[in-house]
PDB file of N, CA and C in Angstrom:
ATOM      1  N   UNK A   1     195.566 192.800  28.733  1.00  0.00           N
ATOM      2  CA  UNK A   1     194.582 193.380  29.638  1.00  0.00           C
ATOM      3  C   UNK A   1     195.137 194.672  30.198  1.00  0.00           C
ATOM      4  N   UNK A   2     195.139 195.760  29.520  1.00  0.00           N
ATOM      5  CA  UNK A   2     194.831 197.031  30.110  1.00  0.00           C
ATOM      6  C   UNK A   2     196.846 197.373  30.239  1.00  0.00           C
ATOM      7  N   UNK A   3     197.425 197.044  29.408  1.00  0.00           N
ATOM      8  CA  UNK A   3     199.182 196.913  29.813  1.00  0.00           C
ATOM      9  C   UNK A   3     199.951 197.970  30.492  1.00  0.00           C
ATOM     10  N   UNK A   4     199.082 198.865  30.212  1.00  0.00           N
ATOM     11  CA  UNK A   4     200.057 200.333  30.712  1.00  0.00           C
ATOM     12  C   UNK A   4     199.606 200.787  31.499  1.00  0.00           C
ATOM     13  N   UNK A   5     198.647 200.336  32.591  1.00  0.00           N
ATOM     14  CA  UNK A   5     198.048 201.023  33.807  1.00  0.00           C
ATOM     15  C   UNK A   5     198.447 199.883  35.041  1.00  0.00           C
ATOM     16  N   UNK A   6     198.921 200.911  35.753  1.00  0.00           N
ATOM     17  CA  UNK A   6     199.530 199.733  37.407  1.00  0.00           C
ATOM     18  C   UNK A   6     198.379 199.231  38.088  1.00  0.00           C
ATOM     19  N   UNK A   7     197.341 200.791  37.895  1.00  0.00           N
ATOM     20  CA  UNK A   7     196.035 200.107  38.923  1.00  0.00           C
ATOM     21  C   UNK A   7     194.745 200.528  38.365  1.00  0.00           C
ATOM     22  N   UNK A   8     193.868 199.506  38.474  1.00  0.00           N
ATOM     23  CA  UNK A   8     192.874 199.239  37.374  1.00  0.00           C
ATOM     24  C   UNK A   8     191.632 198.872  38.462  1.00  0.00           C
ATOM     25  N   UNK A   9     190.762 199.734  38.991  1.00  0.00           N
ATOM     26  CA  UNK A   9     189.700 199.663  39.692  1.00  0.00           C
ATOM     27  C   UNK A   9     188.511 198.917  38.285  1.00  0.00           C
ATOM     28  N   UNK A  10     187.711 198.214  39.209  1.00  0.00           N
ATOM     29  CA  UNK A  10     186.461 197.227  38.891  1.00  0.00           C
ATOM     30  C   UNK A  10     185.220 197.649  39.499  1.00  0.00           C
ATOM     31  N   UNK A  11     184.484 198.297  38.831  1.00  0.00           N
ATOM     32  CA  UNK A  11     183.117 198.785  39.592  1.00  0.00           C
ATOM     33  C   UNK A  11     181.959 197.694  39.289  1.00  0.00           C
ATOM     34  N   UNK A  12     181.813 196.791  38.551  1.00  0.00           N
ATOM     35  CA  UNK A  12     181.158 195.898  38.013  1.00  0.00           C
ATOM     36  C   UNK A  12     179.874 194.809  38.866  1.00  0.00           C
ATOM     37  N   UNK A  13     179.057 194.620  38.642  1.00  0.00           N
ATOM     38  CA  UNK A  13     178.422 193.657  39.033  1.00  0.00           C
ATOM     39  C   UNK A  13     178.163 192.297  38.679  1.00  0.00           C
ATOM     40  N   UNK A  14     177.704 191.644  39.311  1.00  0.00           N
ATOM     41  CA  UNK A  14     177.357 189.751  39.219  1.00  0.00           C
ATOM     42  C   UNK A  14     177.597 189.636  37.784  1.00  0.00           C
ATOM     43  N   UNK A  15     176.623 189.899  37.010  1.00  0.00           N
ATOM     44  CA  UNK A  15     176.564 189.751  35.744  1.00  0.00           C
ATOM     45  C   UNK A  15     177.855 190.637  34.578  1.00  0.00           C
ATOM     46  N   UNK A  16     178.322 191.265  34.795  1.00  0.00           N
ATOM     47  CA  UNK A  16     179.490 191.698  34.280  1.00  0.00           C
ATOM     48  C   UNK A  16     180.657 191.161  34.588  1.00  0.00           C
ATOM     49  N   UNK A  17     180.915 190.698  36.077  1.00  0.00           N
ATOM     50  CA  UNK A  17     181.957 189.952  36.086  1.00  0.00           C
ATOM     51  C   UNK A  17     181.828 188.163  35.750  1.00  0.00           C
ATOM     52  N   UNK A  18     180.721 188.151  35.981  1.00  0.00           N
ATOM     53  CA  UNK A  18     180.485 186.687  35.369  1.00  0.00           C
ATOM     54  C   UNK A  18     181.192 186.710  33.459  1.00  0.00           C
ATOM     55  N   UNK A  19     180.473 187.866  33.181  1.00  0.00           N
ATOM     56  CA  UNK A  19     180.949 187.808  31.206  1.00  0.00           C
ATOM     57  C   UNK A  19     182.956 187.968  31.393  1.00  0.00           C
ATOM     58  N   UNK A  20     183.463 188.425  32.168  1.00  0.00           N
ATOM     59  CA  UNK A  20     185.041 188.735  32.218  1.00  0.00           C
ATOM     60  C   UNK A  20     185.137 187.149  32.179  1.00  0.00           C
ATOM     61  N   UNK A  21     184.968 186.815  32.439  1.00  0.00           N
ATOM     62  CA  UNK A  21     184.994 184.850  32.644  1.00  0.00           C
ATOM     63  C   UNK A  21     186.695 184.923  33.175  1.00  0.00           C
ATOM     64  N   UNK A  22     186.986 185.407  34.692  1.00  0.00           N
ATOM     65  CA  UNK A  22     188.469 185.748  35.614  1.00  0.00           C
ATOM     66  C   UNK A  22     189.184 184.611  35.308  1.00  0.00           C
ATOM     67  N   UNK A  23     190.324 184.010  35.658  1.00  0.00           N
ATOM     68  CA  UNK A  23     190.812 185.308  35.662  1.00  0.00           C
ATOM     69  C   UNK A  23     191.687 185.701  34.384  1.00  0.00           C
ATOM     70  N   UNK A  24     191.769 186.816  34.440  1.00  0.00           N
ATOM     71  CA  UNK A  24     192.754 187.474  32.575  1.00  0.00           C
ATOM     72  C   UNK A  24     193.562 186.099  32.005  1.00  0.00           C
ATOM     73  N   UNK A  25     193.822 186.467  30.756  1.00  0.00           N
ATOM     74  CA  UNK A  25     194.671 185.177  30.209  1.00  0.00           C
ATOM     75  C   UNK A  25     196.285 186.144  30.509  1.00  0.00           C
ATOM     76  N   UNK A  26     196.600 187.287  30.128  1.00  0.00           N
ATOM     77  CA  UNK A  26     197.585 188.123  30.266  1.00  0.00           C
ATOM     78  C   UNK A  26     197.266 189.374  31.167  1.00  0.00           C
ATOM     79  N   UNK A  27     198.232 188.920  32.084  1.00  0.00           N
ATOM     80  CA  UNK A  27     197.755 190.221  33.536  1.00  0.00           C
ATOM     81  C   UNK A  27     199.456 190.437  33.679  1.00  0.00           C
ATOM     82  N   UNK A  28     199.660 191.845  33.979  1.00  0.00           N
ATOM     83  CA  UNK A  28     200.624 192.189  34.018  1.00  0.00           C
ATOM     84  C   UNK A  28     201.052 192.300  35.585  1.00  0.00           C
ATOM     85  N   UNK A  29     202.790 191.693  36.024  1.00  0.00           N
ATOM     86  CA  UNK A  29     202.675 191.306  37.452  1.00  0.00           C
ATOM     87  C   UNK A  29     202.653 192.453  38.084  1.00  0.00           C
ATOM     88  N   UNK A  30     203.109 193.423  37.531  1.00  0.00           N
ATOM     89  CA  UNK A  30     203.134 194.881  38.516  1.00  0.00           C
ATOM     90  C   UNK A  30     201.644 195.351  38.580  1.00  0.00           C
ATOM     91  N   UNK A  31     200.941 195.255  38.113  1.00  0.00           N
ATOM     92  CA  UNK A  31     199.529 195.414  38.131  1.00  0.00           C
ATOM     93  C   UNK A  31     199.277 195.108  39.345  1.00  0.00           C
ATOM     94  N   UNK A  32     197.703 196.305  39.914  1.00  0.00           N
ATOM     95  CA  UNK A  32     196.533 195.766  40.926  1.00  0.00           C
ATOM     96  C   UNK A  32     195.635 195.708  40.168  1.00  0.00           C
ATOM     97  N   UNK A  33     194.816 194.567  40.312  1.00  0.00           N
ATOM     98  CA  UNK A  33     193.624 194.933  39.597  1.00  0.00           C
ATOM     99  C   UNK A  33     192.133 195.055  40.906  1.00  0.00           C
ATOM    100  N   UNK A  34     191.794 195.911  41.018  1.00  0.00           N
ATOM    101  CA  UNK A  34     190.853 196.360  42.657  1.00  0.00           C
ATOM    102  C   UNK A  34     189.801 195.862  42.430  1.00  0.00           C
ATOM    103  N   UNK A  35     188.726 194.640  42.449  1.00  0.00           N
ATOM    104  CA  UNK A  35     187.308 195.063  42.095  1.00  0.00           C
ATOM    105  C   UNK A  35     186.240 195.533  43.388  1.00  0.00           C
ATOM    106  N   UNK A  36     186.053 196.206  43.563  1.00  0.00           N
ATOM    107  CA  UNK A  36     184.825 196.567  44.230  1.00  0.00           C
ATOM    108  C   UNK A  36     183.322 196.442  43.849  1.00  0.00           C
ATOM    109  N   UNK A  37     183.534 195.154  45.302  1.00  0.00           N
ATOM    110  CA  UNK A  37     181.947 194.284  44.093  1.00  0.00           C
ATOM    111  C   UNK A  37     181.299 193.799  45.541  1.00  0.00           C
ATOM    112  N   UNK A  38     179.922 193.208  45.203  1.00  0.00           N
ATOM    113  CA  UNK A  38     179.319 192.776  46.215  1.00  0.00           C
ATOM    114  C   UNK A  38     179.614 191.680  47.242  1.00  0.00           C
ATOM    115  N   UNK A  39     179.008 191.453  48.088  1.00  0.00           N
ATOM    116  CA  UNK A  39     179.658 189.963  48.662  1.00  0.00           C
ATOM    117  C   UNK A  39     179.416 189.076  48.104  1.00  0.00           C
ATOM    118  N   UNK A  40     177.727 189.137  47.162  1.00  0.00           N
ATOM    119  CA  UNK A  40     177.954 187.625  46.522  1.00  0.00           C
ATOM    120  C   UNK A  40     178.288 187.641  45.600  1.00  0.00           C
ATOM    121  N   UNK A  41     179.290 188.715  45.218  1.00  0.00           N
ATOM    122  CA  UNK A  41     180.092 188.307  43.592  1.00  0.00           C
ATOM    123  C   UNK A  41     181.490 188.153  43.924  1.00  0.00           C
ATOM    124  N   UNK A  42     181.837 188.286  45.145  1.00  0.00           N
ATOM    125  CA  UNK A  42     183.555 188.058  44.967  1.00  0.00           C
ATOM    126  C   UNK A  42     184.354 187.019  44.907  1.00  0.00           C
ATOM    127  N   UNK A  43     183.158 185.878  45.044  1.00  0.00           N
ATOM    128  CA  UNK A  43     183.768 184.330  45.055  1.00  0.00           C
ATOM    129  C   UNK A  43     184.581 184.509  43.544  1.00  0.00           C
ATOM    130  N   UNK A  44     183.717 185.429  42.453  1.00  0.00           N
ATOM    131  CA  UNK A  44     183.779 185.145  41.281  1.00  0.00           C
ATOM    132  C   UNK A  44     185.027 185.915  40.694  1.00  0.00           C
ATOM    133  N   UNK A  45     186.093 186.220  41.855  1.00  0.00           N
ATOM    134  CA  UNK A  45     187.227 186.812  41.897  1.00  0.00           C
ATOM    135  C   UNK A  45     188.284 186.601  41.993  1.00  0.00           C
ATOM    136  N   UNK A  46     189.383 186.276  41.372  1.00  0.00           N
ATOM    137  CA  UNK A  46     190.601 185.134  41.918  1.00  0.00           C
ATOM    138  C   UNK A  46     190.794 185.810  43.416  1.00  0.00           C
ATOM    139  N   UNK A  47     191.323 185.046  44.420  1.00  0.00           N
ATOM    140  CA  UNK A  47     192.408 185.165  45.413  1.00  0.00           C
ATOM    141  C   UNK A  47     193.321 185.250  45.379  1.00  0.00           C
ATOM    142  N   UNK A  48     194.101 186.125  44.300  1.00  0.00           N
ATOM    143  CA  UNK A  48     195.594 186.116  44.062  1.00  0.00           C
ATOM    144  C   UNK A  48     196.203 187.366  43.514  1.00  0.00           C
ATOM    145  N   UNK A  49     197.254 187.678  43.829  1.00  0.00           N
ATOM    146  CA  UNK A  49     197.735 188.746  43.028  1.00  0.00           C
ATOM    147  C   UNK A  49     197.284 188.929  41.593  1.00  0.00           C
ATOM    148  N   UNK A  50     197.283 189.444  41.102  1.00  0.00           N
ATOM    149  CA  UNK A  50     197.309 191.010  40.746  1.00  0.00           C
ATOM    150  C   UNK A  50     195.677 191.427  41.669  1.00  0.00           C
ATOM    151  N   UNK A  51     194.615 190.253  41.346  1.00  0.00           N
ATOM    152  CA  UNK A  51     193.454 190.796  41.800  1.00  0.00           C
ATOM    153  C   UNK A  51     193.208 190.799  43.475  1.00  0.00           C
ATOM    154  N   UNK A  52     192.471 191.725  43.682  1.00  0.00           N
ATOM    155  CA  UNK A  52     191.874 192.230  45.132  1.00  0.00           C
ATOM    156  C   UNK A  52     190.410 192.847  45.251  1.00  0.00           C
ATOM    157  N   UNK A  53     190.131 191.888  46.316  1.00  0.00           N
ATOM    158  CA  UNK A  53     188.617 192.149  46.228  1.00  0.00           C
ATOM    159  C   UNK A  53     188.133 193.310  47.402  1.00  0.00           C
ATOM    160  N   UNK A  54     187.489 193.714  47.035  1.00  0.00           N
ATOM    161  CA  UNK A  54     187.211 195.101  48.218  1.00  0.00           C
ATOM    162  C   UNK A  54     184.963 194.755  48.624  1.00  0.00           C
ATOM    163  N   UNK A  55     184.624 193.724  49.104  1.00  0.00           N
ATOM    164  CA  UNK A  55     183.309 193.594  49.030  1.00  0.00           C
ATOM    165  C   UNK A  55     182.907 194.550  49.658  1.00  0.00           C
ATOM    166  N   UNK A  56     181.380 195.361  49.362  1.00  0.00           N
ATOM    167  CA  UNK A  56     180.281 196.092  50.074  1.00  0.00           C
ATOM    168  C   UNK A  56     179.076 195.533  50.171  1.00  0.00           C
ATOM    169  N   UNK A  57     178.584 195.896  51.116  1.00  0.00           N
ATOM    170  CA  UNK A  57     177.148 195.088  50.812  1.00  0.00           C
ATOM    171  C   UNK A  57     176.382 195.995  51.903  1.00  0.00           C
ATOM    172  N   UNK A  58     175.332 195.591  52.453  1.00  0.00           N
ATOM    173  CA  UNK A  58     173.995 196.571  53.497  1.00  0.00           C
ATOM    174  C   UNK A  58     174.794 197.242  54.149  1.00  0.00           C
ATOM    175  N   UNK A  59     175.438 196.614  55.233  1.00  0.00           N
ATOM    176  CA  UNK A  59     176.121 197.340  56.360  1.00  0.00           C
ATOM    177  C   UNK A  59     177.078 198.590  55.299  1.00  0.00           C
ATOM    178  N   UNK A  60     178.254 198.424  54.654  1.00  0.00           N
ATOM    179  CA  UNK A  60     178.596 199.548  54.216  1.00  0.00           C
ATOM    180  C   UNK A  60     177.733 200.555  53.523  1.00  0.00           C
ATOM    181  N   UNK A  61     176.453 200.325  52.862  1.00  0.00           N
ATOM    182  CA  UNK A  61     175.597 200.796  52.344  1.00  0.00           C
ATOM    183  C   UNK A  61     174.719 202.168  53.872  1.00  0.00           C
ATOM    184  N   UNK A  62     174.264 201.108  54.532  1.00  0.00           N
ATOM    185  CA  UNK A  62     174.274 202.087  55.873  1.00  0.00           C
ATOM    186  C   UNK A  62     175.557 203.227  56.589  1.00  0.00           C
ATOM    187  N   UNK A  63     176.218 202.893  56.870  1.00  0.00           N
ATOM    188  CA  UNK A  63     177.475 203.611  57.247  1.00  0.00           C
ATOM    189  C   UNK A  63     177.743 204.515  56.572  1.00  0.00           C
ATOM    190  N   UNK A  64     178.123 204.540  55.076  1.00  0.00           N
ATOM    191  CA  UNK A  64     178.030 205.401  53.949  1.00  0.00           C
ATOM    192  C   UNK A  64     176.649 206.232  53.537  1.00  0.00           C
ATOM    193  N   UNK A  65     175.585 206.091  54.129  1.00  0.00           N
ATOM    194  CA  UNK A  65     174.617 206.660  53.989  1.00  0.00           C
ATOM    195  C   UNK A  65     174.321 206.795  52.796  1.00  0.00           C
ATOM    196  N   UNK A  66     174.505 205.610  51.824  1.00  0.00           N
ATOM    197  CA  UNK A  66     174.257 205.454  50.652  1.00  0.00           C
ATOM    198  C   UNK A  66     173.394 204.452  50.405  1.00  0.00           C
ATOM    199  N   UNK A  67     172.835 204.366  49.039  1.00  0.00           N
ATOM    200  CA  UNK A  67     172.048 203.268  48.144  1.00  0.00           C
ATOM    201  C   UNK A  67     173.034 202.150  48.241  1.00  0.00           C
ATOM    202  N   UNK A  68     172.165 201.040  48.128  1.00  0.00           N
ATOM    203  CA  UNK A  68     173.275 200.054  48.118  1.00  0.00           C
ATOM    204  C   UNK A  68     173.013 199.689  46.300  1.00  0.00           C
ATOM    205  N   UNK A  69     172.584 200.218  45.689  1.00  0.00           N
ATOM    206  CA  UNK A  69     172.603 200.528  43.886  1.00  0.00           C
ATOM    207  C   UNK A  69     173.630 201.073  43.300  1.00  0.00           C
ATOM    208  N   UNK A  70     173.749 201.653  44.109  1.00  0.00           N
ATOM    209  CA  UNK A  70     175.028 202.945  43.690  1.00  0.00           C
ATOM    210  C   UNK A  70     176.009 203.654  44.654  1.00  0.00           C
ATOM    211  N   UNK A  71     176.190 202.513  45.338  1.00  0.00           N
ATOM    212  CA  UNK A  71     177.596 202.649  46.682  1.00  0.00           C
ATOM    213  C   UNK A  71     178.356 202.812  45.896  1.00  0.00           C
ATOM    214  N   UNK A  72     178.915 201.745  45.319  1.00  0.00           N
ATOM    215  CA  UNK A  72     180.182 201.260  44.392  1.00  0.00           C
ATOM    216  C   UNK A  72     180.664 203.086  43.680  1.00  0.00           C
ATOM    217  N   UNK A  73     179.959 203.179  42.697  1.00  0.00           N
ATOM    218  CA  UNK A  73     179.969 204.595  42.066  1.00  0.00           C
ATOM    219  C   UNK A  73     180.364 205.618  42.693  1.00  0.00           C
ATOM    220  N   UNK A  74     179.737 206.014  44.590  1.00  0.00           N
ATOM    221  CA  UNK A  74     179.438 206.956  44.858  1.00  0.00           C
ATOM    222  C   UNK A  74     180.879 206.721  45.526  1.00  0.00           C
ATOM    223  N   UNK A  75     181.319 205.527  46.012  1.00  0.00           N
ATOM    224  CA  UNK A  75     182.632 205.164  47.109  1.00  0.00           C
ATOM    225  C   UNK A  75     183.659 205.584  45.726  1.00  0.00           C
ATOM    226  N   UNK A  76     183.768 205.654  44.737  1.00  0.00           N
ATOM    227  CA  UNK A  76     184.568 205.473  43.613  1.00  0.00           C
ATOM    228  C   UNK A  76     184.851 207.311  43.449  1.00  0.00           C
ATOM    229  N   UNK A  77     183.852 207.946  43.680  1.00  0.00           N
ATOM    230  CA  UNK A  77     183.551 209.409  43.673  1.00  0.00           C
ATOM    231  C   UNK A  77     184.445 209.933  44.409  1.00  0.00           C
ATOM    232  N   UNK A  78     184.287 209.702  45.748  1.00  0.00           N
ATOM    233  CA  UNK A  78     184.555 210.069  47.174  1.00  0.00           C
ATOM    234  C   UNK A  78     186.233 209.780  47.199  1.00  0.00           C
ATOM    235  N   UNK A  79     186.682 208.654  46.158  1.00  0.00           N
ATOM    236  CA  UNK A  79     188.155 208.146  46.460  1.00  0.00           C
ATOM    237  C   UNK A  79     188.600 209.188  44.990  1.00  0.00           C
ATOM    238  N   UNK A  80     188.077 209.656  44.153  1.00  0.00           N
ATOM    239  CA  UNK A  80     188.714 210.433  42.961  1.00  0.00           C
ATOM    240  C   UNK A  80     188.917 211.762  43.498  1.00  0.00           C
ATOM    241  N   UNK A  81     187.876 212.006  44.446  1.00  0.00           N
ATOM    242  CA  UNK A  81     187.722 213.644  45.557  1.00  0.00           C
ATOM    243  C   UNK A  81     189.245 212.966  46.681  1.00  0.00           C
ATOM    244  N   UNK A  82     189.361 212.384  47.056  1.00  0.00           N
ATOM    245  CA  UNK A  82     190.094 212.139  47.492  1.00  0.00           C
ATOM    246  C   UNK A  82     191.531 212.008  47.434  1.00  0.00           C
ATOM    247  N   UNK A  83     191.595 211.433  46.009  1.00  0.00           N
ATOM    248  CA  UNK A  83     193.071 211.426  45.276  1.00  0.00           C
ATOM    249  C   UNK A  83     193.045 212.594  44.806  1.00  0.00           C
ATOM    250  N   UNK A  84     193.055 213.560  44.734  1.00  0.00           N
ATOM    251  CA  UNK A  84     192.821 215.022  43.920  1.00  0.00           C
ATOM    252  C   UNK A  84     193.748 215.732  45.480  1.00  0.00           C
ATOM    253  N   UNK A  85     192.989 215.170  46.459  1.00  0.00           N
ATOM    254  CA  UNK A  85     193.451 215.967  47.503  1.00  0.00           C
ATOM    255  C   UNK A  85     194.933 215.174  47.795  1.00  0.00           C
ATOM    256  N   UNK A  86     194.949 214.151  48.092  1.00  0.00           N
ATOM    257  CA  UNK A  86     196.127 213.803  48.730  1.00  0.00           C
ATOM    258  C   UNK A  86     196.651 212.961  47.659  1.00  0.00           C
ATOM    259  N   UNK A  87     197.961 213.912  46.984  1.00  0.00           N
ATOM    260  CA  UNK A  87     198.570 212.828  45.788  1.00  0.00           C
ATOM    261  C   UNK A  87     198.854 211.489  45.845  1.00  0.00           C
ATOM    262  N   UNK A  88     199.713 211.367  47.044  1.00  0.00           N
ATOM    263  CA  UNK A  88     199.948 210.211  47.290  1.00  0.00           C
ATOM    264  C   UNK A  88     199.186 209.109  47.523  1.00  0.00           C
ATOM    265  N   UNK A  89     197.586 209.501  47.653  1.00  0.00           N
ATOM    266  CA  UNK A  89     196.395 208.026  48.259  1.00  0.00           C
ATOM    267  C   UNK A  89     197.120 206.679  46.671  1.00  0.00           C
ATOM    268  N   UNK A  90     197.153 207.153  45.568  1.00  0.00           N
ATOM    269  CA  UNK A  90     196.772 206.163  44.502  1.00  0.00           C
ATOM    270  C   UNK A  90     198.132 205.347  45.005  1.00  0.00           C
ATOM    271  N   UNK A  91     199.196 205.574  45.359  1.00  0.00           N
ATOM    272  CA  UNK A  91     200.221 205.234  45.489  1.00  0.00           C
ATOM    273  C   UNK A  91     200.085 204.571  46.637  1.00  0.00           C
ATOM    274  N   UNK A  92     199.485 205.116  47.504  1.00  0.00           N
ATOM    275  CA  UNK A  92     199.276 203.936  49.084  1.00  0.00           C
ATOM    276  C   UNK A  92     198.331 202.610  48.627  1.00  0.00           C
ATOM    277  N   UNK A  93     197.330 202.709  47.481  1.00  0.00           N
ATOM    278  CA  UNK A  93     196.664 201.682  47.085  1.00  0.00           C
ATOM    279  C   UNK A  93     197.054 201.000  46.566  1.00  0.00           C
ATOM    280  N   UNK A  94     197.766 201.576  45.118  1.00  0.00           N
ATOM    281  CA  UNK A  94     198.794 200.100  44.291  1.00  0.00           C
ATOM    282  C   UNK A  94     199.529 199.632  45.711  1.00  0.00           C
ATOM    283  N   UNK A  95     199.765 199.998  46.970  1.00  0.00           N
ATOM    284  CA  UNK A  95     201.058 199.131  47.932  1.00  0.00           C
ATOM    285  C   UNK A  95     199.781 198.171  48.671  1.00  0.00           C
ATOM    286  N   UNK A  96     198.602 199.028  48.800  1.00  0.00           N
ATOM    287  CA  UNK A  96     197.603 197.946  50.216  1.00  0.00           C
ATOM    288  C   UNK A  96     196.463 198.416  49.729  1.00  0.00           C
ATOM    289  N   UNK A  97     195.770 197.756  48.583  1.00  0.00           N
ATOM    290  CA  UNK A  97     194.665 198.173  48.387  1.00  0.00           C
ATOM    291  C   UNK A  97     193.289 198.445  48.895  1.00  0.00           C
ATOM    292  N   UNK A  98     193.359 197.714  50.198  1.00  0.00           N
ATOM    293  CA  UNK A  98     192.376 197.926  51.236  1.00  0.00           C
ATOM    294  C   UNK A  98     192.569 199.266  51.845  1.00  0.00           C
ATOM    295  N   UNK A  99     193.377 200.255  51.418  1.00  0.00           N
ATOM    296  CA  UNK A  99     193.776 201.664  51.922  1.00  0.00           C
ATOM    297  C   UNK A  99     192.604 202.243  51.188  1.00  0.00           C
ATOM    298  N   UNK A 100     191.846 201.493  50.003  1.00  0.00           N
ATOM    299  CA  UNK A 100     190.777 202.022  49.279  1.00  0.00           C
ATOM    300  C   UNK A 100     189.536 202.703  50.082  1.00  0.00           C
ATOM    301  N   UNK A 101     189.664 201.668  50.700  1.00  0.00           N
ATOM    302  CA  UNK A 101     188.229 201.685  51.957  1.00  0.00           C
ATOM    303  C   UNK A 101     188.404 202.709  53.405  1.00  0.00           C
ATOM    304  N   UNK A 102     189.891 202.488  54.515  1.00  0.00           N
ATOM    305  CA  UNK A 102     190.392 202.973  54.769  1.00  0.00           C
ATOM    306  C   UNK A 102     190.434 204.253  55.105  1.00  0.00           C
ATOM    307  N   UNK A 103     190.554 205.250  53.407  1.00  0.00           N
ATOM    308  CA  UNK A 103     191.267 206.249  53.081  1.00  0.00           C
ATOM    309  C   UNK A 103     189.660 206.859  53.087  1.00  0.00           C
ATOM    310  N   UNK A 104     188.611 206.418  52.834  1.00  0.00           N
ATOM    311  CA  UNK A 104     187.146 206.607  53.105  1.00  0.00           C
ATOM    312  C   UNK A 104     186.577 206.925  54.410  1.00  0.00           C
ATOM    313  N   UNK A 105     187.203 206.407  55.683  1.00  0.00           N
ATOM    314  CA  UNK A 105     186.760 205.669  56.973  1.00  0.00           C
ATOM    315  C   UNK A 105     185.885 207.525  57.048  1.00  0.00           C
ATOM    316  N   UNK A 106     186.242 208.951  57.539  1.00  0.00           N
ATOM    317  CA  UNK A 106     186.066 209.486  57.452  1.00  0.00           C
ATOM    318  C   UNK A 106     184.847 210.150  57.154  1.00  0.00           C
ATOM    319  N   UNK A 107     184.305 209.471  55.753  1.00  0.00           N
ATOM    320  CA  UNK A 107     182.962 209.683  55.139  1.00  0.00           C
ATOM    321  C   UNK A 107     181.986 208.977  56.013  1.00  0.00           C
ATOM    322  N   UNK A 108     182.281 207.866  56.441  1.00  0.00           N
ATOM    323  CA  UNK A 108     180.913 207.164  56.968  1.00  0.00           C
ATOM    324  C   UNK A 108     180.107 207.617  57.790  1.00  0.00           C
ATOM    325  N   UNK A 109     178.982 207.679  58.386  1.00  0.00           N
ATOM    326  CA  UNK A 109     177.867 208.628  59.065  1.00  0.00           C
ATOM    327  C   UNK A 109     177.972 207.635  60.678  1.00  0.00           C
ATOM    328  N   UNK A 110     178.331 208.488  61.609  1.00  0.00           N
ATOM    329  CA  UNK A 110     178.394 208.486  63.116  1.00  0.00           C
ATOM    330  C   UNK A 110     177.036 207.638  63.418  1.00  0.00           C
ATOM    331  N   UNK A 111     177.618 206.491  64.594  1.00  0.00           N
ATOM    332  CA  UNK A 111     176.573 205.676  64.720  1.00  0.00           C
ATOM    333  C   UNK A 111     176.285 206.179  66.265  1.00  0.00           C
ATOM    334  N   UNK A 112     175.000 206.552  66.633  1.00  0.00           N
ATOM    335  CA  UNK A 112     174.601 207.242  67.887  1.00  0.00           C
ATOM    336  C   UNK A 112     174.029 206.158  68.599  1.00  0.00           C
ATOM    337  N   UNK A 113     174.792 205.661  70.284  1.00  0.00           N
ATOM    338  CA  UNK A 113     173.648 204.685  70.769  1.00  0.00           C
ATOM    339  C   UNK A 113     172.996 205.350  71.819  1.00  0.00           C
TER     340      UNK A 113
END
């Protein structure tokens, strides 16, 4: 599964990760494997190293001032604009992959009460 890459983002939905049928038969231990998936698909995610689940669902969809169709994609965008700028982000993620989200906080749209 994928041998020569440390960190291996998952943009996938219900039905795509359902066909991966989780978790890998050969996963390499230095590996992350990130998926960024909905809330009701992450059950379908081990709880264990190598994998890490990063769920979105309405509320991040609001905040992000995004589709909730095409969060995943657009949050995936925003973190490649991101690693471009600051070399080091990919390297803070293989250590705490929730730095994924995090390293985003920035983008989200100001909540006015």
């Amino acid at each position: 599964m994928l041998p020569h890459y440390d960190l291996v983002f998952f943009l996938l939905g219900k039905n795509y990760l359902q066909a991966l049928q989780l978790p890998f038969e050969k996963v390499n231990d230095k590996q992350r494997l990130v998926f960024i998936c909905s809330n009701s698909s992450k059950k379908l995610i081990p709880e264990k190293h190598p994998y890490y689940r990063i769920p979105m669902g309405h509320n991040d969809a609001r905040e992000f001032h995004y589709g909730l169709v095409g969060l995943k994609g657009q949050l995936f965008k925003l973190f490649a604009h991101e690693a471009v700028k600051s070399r080091g982000l990919l390297e803070e993620v293989y250590e705490n992959p929730q730095k994924f989200v995090t390293g985003l906080e920035h983008y989200k749209q100001k909540s006015y009460a």
